[in-house]
Protein backbone atom coordinates (compact mmCIF):
# COMPACT_ATOMS: atom_id res chain seq x y z
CA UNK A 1 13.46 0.49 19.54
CA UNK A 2 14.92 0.17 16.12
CA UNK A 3 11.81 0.53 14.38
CA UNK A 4 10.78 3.57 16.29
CA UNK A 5 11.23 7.03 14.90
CA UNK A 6 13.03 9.04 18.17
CA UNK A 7 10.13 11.69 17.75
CA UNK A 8 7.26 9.13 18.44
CA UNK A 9 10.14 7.45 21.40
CA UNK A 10 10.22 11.30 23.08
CA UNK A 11 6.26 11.42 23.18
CA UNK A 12 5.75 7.75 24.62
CA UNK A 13 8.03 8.48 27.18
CA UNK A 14 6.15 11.80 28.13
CA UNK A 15 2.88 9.34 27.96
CA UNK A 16 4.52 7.25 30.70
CA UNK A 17 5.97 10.06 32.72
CA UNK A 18 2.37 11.16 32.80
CA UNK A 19 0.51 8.20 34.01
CA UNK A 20 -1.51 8.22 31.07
CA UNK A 21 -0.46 4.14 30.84
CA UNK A 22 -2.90 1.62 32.58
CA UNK A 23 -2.15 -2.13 32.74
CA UNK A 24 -4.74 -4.21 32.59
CA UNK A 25 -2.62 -7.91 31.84
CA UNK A 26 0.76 -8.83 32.27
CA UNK A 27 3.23 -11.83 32.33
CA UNK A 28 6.62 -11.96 31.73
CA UNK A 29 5.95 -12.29 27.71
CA UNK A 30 3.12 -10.46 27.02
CA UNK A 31 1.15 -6.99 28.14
CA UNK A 32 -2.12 -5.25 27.32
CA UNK A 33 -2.66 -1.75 28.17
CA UNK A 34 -4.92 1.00 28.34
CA UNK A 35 -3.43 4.35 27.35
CA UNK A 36 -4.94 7.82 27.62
CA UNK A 37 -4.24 10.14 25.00
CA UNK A 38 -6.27 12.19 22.54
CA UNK A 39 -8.56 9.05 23.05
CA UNK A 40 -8.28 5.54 25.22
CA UNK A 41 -6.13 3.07 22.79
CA UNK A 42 -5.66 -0.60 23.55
CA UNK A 43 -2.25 -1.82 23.38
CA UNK A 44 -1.01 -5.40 23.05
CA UNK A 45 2.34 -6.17 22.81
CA UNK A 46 4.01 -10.11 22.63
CA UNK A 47 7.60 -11.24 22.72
CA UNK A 48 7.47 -13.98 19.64
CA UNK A 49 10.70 -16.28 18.79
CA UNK A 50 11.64 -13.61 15.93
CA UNK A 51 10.51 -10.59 17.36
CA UNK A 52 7.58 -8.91 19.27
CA UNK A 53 3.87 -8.70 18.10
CA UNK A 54 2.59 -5.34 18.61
CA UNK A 55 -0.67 -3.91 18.08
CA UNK A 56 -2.27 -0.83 19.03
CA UNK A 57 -6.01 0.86 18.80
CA UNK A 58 -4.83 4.46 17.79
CA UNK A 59 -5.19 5.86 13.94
CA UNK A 60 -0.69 5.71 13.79
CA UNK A 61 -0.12 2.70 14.40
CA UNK A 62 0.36 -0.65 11.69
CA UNK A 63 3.36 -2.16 11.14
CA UNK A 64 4.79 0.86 12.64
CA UNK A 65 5.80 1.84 16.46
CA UNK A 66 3.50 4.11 18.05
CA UNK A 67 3.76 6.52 20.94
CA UNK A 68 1.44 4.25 22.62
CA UNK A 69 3.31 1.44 22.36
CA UNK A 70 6.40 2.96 23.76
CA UNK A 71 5.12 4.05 26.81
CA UNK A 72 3.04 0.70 27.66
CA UNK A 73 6.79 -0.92 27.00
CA UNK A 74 8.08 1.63 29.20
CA UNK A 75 5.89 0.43 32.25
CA UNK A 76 5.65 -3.06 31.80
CA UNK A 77 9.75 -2.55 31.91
CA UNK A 78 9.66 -0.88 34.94
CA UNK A 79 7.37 -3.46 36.60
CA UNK A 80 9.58 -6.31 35.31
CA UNK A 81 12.52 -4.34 37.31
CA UNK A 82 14.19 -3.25 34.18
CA UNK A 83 15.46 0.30 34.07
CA UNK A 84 15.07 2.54 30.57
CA UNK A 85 17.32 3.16 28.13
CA UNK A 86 19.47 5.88 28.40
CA UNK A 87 18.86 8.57 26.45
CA UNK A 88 21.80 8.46 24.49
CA UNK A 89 20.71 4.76 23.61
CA UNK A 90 17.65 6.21 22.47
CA UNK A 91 19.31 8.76 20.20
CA UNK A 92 21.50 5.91 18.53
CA UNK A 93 19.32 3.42 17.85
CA UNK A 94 15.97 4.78 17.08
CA UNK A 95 15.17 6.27 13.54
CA UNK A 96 15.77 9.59 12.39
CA UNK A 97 14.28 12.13 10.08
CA UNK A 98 16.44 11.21 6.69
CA UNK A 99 18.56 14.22 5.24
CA UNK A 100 17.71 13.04 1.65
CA UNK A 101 18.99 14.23 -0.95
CA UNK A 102 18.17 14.16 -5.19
CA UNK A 103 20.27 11.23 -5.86
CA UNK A 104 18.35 9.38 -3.25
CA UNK A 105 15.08 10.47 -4.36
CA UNK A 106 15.77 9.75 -8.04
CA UNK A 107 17.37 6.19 -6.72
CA UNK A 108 13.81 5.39 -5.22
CA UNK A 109 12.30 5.95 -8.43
CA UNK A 110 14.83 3.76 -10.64
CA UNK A 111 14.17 0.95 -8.15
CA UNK A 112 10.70 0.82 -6.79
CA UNK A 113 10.32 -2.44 -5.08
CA UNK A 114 13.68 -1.45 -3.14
CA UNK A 115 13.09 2.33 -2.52
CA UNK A 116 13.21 3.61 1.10
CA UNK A 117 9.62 4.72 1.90
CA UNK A 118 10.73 6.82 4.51
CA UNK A 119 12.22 9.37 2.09
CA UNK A 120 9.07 9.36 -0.42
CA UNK A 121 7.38 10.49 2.78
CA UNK A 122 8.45 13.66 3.01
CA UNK A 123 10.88 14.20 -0.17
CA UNK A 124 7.87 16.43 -1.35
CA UNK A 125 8.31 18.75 1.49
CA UNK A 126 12.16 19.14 1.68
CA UNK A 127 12.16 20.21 -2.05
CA UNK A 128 8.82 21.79 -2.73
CA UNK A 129 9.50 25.90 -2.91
CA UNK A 130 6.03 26.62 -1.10
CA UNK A 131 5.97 23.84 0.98
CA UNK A 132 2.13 23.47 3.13
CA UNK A 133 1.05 22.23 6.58
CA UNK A 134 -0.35 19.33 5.87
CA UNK A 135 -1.66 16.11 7.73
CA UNK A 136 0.90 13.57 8.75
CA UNK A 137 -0.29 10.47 8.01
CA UNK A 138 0.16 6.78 9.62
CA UNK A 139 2.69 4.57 8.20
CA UNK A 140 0.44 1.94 7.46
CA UNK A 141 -3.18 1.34 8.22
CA UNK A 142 -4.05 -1.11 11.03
CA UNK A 143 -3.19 -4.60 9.24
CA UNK A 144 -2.05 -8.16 11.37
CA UNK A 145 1.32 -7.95 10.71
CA UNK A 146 2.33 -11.70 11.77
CA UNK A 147 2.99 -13.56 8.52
CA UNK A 148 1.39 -17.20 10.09
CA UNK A 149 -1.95 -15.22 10.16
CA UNK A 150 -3.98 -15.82 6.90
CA UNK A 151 -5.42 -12.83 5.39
CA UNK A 152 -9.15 -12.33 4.59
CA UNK A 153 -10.80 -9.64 2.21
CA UNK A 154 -12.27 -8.72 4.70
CA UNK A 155 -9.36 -7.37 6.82
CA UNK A 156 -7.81 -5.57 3.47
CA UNK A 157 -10.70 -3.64 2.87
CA UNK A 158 -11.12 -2.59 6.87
CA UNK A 159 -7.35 -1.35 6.03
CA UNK A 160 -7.80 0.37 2.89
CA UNK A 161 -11.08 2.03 4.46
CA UNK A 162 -8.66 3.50 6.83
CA UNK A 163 -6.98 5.44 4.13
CA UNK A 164 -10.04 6.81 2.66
CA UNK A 165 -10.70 8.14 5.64
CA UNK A 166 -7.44 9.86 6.13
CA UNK A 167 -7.77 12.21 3.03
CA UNK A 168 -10.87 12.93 4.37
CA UNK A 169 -8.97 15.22 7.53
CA UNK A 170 -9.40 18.49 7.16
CA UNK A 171 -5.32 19.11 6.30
CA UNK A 172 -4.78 16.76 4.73
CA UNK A 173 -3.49 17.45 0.83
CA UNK A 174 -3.99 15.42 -2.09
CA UNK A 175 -0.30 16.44 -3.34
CA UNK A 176 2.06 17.60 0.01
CA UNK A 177 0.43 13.99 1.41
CA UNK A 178 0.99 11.82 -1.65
CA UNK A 179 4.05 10.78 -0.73
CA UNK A 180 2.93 9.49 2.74
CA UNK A 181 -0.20 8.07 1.12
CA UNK A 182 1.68 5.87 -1.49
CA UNK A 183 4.86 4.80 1.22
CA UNK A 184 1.48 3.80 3.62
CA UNK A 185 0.05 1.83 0.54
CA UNK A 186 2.80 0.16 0.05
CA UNK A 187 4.00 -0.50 3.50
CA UNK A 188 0.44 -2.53 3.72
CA UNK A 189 1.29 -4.36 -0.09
CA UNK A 190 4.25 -5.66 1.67
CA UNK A 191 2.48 -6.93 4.58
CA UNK A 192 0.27 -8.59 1.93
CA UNK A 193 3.45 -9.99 0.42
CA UNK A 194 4.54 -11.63 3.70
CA UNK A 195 1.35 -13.70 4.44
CA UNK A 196 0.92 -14.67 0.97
CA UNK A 197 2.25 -18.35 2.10
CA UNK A 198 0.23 -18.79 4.77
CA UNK A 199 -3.24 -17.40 3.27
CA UNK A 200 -5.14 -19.70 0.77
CA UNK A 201 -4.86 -18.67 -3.32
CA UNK A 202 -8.41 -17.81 -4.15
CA UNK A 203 -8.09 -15.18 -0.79
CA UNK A 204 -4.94 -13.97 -1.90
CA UNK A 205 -6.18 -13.70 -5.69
CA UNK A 206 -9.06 -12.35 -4.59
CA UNK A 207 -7.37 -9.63 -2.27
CA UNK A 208 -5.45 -8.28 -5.56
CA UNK A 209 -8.01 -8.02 -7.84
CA UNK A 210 -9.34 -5.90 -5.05
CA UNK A 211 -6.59 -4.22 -3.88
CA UNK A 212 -6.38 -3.09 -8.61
CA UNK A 213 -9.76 -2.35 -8.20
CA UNK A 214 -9.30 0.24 -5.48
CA UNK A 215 -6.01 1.44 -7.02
CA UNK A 216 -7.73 3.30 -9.84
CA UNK A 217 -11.14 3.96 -8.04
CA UNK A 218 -9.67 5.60 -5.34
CA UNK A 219 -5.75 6.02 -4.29
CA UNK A 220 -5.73 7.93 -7.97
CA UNK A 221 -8.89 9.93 -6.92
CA UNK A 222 -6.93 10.52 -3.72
CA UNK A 223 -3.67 11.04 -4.43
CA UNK A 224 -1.98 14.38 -7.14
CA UNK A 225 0.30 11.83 -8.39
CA UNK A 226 2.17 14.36 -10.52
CA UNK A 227 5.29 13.58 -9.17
CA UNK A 228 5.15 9.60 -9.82
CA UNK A 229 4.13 8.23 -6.28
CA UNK A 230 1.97 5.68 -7.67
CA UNK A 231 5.03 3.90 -8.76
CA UNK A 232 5.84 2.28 -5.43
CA UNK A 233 2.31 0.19 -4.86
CA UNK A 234 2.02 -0.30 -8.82
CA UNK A 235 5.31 -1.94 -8.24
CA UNK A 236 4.50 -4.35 -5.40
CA UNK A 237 0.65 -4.95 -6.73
CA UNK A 238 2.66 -6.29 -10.01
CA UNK A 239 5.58 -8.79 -7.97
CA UNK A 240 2.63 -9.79 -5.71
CA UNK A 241 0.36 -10.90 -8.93
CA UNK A 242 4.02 -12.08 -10.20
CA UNK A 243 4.03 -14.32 -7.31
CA UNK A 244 1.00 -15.82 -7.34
CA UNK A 245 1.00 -16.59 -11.03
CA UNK A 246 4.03 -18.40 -10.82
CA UNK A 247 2.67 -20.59 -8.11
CA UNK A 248 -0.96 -20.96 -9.60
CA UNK A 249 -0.79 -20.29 -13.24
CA UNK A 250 -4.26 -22.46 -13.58
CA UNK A 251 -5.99 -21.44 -10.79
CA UNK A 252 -9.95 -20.78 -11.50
CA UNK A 253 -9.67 -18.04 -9.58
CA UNK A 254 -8.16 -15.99 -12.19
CA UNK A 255 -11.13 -16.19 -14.07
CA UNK A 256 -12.89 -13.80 -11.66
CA UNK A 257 -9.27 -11.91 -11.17
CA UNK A 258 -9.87 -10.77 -14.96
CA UNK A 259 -13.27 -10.17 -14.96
CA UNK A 260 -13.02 -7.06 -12.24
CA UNK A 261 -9.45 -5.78 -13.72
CA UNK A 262 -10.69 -5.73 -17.53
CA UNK A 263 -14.02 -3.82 -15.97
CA UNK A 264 -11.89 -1.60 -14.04
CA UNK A 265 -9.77 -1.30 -16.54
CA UNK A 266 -12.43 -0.69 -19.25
CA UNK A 267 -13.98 2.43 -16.97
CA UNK A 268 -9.94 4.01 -16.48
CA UNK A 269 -9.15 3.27 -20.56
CA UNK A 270 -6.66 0.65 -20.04
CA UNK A 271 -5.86 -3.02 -21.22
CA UNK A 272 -5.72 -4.66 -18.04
CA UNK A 273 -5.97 -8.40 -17.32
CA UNK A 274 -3.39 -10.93 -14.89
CA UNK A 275 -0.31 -10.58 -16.94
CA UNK A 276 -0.50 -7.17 -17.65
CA UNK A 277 -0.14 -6.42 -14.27
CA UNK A 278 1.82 -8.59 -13.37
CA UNK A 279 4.58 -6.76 -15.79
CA UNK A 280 3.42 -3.40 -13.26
CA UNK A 281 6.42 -4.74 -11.38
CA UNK A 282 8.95 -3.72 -13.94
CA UNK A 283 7.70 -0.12 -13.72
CA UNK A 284 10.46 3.05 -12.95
CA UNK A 285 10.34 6.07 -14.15
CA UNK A 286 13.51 6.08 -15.80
């Protein structure tokens, strides 16, 4: 519950008051659901000794709680004979829309790699003077979030397609949605971050010169950054690459690493090779 915004909490628990949830598996540790909404999403959710695995079919949902999700916990509760949470337990511990205010906002920006992501989401439309309705974007695009798992190119570019296809919606808003685009970015660097260990160096060497490469071919075709919201993946790209040449300073990947972020970087008119980016980590806008 205490990664679940109470807005996404109030609609799961109209999903399950519906009947739109239908269990298909069950056990006392694990579920899989089907769940009627604006389509059928698959839902899998797993208790695990730190925590629960949680995965869902539907556009929202990453490392992030969905509506779905609530209401297929909701059920599989209420079969396991255990009541719901009242609703002032609900009010307390999920998350809340953050009254930001400039200090925070500026404090983001000073400190990247430590900024709250939840106030770059929307600090564009608190302060903007002729604020639009725009698309609200997922919090992350549909990424394994279990750090054990290693991570394949593969399964970063499925991710990163999912973003391309979000500025393709028809309100969505290359500036009132940068914010959400760059906090959704980096949401899925620092998934990256977390199954570094457990992914082999070439992948994970690999995955960055890829994840550069689509930095500047398309989050910055995507995205008005006018207002510095490429700051927070730039950030996490350059610890990440930080990271791994720490650990594998001679590693013949690198070689290829170079090769596609000096050719990238020739196209966009900047000096770009490992170490350069690797200082991207230092970046504020101070």
């Amino acid at each position: 519950m205490g990664r679940t915004r109470v807005e996404v909490w109030k609609r799961g628990e109209k999903y399950a008051l519906e009947g739109r949830v239908q269990i298909t598996e069950s056990d006392d540790t694990q579920v899989k659901a089907i769940v009627s909404g604006t389509e059928s999403y698959e839902v899998f959710l797993k208790f695990l000794a730190r925590g629960i695995r949680k995965q869902c079919t539907c556009p929202y949902a990453g490392g992030d709680v969905c509506k779905h999700m609530v209401a297929t916990s909701l059920i599989w509760d209420n079969m396991r004979g255990f009541a719901p949470p009242a609703e002032d337990k609900v009010e307390l511990e999920t998350i809340h829309p953050p009254p930001i205010s400039r200090k925070q906002i500026a404090t983001c920006y000073a400190h990247p790699l430590k900024a709250d992501l939840d106030i770059i989401r929307v600090a564009t439309d608190y302060y903007n003077l002729s604020p639009k309705k725009h698309a609200r974007l997922p919090r992350c695009p549909r990424i394994e979030t279990y750090e054990k798992v290693p991570l394949t190119l593969t399964e970063v570019k499925g991710a990163l397609k999912q973003m391309e296809k979000w500025a393709k919606r028809k309100t969505y808003h290359n500036y009132f949605c940068a914010g959400e685009m760059a906090a959704a970015f980096s949401e899925m660097l620092d998934i990256l971050e977390k199954r570094l260990a457990s992914s082999p160096p070439e992948v994970m060497i690999g995955i960055m010169a890829y994840c550069v490469d689509w930095y500047y071919r398309k989050f910055e075709q995507m995205v008005d950054g006018s207002d510095g919201v490429w700051i927070f993946p730039v950030a996490r790209i350059g610890k990440i690459v930080t990271r791994l040449l720490e650990k594998y300073p001679e590693h013949p990947a690198w070689h290829e690493f170079n090769q596609i972020v000096e050719e990238i970087g020739i196209w966009w008119g900047d000096d770009l090779n490992a170490e350069t980016i690797a200082r991207w980590r230092n970046s504020n806008l101070n």
